[in-house]
N, C-alpha and C. Protein backbone atom coordinates (compact mmCIF):
# COMPACT_ATOMS: atom_id res chain seq x y z
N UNK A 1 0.83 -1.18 0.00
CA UNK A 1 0.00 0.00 0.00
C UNK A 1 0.88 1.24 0.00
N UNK A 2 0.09 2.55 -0.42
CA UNK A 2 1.13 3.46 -0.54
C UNK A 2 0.40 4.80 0.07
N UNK A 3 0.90 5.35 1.12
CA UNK A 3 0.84 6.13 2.07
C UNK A 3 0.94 7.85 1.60
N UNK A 4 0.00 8.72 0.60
CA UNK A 4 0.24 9.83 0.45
C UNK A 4 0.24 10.83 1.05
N UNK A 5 1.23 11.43 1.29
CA UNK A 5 1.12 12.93 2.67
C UNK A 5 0.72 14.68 1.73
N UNK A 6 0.00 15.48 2.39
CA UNK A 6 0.18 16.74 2.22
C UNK A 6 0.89 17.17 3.38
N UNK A 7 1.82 17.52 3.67
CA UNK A 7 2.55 17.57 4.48
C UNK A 7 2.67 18.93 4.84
N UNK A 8 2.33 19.58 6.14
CA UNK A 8 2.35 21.12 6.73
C UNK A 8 2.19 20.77 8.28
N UNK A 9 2.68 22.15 8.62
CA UNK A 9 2.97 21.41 10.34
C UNK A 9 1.87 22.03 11.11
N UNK A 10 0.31 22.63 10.46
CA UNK A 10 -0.32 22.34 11.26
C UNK A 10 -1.70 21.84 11.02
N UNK A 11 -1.78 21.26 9.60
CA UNK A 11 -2.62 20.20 8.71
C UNK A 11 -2.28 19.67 8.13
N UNK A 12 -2.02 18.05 8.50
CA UNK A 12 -1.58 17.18 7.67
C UNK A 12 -2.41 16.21 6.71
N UNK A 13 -2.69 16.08 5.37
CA UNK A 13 -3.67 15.31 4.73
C UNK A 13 -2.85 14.12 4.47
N UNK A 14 -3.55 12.82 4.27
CA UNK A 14 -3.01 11.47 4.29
C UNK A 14 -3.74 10.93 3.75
N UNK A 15 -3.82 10.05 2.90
CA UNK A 15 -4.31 8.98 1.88
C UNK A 15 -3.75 7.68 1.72
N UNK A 16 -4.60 6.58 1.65
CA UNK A 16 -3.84 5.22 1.59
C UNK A 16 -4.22 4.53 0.43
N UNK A 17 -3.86 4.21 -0.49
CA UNK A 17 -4.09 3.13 -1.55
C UNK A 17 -3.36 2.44 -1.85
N UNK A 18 -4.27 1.64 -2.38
CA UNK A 18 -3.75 0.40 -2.76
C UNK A 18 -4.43 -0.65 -4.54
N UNK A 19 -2.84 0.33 -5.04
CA UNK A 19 -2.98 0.16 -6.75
C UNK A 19 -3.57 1.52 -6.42
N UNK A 20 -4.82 1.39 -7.63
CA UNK A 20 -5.81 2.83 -7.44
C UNK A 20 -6.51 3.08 -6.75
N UNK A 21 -6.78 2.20 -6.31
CA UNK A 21 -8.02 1.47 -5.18
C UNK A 21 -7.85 2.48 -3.47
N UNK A 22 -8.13 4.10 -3.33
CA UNK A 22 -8.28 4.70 -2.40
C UNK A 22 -8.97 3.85 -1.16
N UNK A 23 -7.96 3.35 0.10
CA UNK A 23 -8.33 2.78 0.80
C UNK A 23 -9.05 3.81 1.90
N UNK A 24 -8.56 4.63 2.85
CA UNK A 24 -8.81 5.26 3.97
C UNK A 24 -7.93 7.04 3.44
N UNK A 25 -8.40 7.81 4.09
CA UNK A 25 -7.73 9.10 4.08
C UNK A 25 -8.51 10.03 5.64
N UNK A 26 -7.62 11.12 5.51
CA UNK A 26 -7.93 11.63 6.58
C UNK A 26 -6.60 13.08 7.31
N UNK A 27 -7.41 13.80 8.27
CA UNK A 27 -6.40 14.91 8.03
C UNK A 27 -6.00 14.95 9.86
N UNK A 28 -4.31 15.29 10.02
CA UNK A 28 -3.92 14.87 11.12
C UNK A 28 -3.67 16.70 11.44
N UNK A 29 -4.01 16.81 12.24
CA UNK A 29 -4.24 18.20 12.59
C UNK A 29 -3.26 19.13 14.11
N UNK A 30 -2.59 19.88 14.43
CA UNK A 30 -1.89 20.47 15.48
C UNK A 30 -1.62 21.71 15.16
N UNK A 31 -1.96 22.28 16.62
CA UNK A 31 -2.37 23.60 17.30
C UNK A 31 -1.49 24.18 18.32
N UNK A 32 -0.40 23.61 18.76
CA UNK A 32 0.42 23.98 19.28
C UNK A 32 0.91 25.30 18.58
N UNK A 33 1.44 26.20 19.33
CA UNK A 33 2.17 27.31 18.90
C UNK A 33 3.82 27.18 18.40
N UNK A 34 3.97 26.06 19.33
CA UNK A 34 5.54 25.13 19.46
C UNK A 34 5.66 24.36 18.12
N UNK A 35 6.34 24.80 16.90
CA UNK A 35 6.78 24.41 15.87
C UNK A 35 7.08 22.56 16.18
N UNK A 36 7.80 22.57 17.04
CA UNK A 36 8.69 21.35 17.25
C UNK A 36 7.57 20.15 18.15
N UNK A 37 6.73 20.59 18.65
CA UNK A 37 5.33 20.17 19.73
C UNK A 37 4.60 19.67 18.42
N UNK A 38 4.16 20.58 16.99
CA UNK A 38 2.94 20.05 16.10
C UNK A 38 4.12 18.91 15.42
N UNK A 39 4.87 19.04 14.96
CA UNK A 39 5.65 18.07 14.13
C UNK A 39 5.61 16.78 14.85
N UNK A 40 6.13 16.47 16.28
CA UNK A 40 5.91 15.33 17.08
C UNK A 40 4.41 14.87 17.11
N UNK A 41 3.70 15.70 17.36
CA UNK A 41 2.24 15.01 17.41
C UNK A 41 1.91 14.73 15.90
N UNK A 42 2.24 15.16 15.00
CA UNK A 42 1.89 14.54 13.21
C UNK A 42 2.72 13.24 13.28
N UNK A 43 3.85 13.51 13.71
CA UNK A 43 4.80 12.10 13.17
C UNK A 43 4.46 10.74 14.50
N UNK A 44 3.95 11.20 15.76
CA UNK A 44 3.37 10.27 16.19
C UNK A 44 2.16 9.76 16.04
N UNK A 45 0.89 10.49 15.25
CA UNK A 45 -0.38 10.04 14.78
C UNK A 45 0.06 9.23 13.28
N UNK A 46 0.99 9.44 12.66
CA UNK A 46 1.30 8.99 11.75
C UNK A 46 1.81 7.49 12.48
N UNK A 47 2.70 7.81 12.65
CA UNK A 47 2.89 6.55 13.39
C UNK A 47 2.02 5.31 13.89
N UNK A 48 1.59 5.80 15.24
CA UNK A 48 0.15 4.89 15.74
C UNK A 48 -1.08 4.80 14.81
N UNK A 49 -1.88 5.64 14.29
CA UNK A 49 -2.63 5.49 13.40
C UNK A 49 -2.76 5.25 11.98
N UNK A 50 -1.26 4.76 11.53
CA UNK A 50 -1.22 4.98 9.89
C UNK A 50 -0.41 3.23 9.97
N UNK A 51 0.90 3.98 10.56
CA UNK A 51 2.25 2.87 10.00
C UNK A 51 1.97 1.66 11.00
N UNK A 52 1.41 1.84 11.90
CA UNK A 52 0.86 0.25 12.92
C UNK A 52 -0.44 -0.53 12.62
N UNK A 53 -1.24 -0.10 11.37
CA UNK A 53 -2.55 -0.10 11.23
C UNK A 53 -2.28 -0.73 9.97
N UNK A 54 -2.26 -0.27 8.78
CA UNK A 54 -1.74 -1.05 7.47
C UNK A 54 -0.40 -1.21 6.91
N UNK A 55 -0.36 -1.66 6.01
CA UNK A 55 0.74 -2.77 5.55
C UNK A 55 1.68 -0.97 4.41
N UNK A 56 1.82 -0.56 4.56
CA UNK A 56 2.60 0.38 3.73
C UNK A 56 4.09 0.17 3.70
N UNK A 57 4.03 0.38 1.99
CA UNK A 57 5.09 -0.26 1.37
C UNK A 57 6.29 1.16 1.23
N UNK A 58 5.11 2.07 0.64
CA UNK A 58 6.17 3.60 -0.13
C UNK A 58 5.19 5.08 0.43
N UNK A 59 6.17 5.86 0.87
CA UNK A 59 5.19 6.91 0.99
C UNK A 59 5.61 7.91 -0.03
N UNK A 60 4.70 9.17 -0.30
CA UNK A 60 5.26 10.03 -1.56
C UNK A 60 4.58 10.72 -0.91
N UNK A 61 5.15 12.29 -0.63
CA UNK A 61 5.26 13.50 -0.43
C UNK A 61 5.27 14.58 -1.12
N UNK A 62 5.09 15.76 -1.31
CA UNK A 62 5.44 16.63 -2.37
C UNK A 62 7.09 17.15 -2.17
N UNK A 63 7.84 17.55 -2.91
CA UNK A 63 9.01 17.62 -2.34
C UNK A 63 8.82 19.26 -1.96
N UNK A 64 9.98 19.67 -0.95
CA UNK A 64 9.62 20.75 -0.03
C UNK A 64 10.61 21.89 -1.31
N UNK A 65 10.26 23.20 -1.94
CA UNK A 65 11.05 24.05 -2.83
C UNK A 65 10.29 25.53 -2.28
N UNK A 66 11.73 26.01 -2.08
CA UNK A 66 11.09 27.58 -1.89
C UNK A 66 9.77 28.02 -2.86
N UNK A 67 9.43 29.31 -2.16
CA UNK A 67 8.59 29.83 -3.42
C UNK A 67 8.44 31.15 -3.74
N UNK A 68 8.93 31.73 -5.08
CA UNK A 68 8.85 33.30 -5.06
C UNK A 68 10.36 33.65 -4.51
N UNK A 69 9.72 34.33 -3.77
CA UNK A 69 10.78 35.63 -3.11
C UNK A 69 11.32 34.60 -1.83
N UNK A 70 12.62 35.33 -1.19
CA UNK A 70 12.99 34.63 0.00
C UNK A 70 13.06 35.89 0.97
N UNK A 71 12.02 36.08 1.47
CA UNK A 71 11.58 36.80 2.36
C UNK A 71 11.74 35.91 3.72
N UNK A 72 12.18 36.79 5.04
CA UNK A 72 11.82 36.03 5.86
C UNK A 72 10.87 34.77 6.07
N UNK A 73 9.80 35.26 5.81
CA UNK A 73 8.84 34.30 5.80
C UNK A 73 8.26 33.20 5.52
N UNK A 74 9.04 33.36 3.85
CA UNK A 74 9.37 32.22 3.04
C UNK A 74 10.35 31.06 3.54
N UNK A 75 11.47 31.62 4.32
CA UNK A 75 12.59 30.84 4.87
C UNK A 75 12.46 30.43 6.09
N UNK A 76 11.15 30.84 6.72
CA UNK A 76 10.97 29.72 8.25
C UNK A 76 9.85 29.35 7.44
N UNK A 77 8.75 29.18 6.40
CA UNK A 77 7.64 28.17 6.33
C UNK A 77 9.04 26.98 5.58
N UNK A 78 10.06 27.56 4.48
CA UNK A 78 10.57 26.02 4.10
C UNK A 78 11.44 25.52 4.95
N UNK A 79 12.31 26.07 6.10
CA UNK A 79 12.80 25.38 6.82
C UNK A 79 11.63 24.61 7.70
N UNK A 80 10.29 24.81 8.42
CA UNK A 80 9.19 23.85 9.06
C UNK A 80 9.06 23.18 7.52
N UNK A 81 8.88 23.28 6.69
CA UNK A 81 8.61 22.04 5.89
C UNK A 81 9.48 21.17 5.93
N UNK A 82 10.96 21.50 5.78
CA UNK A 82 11.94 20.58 5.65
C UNK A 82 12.26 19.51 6.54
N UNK A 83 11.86 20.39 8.04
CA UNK A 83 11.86 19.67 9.08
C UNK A 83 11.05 18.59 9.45
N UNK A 84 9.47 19.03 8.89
CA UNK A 84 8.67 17.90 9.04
C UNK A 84 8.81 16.63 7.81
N UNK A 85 9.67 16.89 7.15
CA UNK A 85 9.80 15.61 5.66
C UNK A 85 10.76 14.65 6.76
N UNK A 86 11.88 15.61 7.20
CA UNK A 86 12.85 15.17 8.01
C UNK A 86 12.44 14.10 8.61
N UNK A 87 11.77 14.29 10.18
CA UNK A 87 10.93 13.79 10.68
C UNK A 87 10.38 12.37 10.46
N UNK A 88 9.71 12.69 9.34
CA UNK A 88 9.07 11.53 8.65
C UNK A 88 9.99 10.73 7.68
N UNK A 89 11.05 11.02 7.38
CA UNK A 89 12.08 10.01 6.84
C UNK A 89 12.52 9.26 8.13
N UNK A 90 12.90 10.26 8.98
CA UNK A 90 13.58 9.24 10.40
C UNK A 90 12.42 8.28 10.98
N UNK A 91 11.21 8.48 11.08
CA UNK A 91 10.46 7.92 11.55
C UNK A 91 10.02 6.52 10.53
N UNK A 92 10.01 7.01 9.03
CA UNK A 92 10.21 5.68 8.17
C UNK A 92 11.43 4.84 8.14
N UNK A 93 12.43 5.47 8.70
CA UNK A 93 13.56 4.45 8.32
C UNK A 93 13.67 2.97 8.91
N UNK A 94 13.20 3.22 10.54
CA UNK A 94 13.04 1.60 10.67
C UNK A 94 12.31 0.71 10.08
N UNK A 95 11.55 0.88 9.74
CA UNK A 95 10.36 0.41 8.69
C UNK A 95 10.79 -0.69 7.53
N UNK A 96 11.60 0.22 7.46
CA UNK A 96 12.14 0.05 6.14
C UNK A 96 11.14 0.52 4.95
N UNK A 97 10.45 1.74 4.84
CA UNK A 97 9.48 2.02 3.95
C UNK A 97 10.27 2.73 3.62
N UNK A 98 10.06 2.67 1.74
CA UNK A 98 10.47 3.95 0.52
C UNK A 98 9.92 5.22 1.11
N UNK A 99 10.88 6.03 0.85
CA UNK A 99 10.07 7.52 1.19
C UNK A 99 10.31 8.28 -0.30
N UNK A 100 9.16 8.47 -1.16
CA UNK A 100 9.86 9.62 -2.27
C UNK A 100 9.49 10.82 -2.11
N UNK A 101 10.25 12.06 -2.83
CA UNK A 101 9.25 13.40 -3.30
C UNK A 101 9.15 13.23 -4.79
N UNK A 102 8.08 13.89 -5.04
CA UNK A 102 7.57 14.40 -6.10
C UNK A 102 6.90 16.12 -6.20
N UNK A 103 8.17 16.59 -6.96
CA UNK A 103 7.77 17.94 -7.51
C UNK A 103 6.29 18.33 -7.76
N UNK A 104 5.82 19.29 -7.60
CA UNK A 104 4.40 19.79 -7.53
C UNK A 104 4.35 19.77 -9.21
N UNK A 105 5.10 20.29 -9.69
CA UNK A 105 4.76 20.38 -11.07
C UNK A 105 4.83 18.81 -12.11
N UNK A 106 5.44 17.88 -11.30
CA UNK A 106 5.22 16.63 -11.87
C UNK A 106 3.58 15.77 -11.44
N UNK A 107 2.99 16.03 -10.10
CA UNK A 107 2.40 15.52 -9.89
C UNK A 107 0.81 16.26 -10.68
N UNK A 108 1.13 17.11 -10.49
CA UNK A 108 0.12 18.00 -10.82
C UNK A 108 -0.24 18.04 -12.24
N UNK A 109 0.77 17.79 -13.43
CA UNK A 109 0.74 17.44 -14.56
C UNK A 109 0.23 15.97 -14.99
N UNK A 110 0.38 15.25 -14.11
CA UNK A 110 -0.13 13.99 -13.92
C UNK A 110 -1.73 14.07 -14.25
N UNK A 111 -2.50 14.80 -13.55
CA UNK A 111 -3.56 15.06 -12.90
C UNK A 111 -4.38 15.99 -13.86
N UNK A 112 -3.57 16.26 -14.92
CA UNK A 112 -3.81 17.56 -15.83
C UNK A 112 -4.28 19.33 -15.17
N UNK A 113 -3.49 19.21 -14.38
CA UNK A 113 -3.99 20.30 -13.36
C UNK A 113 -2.07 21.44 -14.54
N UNK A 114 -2.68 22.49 -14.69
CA UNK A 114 -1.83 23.49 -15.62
C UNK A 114 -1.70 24.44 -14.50
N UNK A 115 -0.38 24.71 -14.28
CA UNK A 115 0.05 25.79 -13.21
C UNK A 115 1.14 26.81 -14.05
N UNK A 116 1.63 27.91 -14.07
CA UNK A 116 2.60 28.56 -14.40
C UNK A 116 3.88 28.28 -13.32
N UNK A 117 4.72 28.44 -13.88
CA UNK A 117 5.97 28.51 -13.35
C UNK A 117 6.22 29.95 -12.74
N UNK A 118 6.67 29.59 -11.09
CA UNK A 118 7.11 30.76 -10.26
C UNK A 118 8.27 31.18 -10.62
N UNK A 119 9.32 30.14 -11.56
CA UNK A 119 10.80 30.53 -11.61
C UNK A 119 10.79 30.60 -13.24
N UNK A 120 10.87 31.92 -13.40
CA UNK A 120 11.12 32.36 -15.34
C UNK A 120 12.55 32.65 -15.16
């Protein structure tokens, strides 16, 4: 089975299938103000409720890429992104589960979803 994340540190969306066949989905949610507090509670609901529950083989993520400008702002949301992929690689590694990314603009082309490019 294969384990899809939207991955953000204080709504996490999750999907499980298997082949095409959408098994379960659902959104893992934290409210902490503590950056480092929501990431532990995602990667432990992930944990107990995902990776102890079904058989998952590969998970796929979007991969984490600046966006625009590098404004402050921009550079603490992609460092919390980076951190929470982090996270969730260390937490897959005993597993032994595949972890991939996939570029927004690959997946999304998939899907026939047409976006412009932020980087001309």
């Amino acid at each position: 089975m294969i384990l899809a994340l939207d991955l953000s540190t204080k709504s996490s969306g999750w999907a499980i299938y298997d082949k095409n066949n959408l098994i379960a989905s659902g959104c893992i949610t934290a409210t902490s103000s503590d950056l480092i507090e929501r990431i532990i509670k995602i990667t432990k609901e992930l944990d107990e409720e995902i990776l102890k529950k079904y058989n998952i083989h590969e998970v796929i993520a979007e991969e984490v890429q600046p966006t625009g400008g590098y404004g402050v702002g921009n550079q603490k949301t992609h460092k919390a992104l980076m951190w929470i992929q982090a996270s969730i690689a260390l937490l897959l590694h005993p597993y032994h589960i595949k972890f991939n990314f996939v570029y927004p603009n690959s997946w999304r082309s998939q899907c026939g979803i047409k976006t412009r490019s932020w980087y001309h």
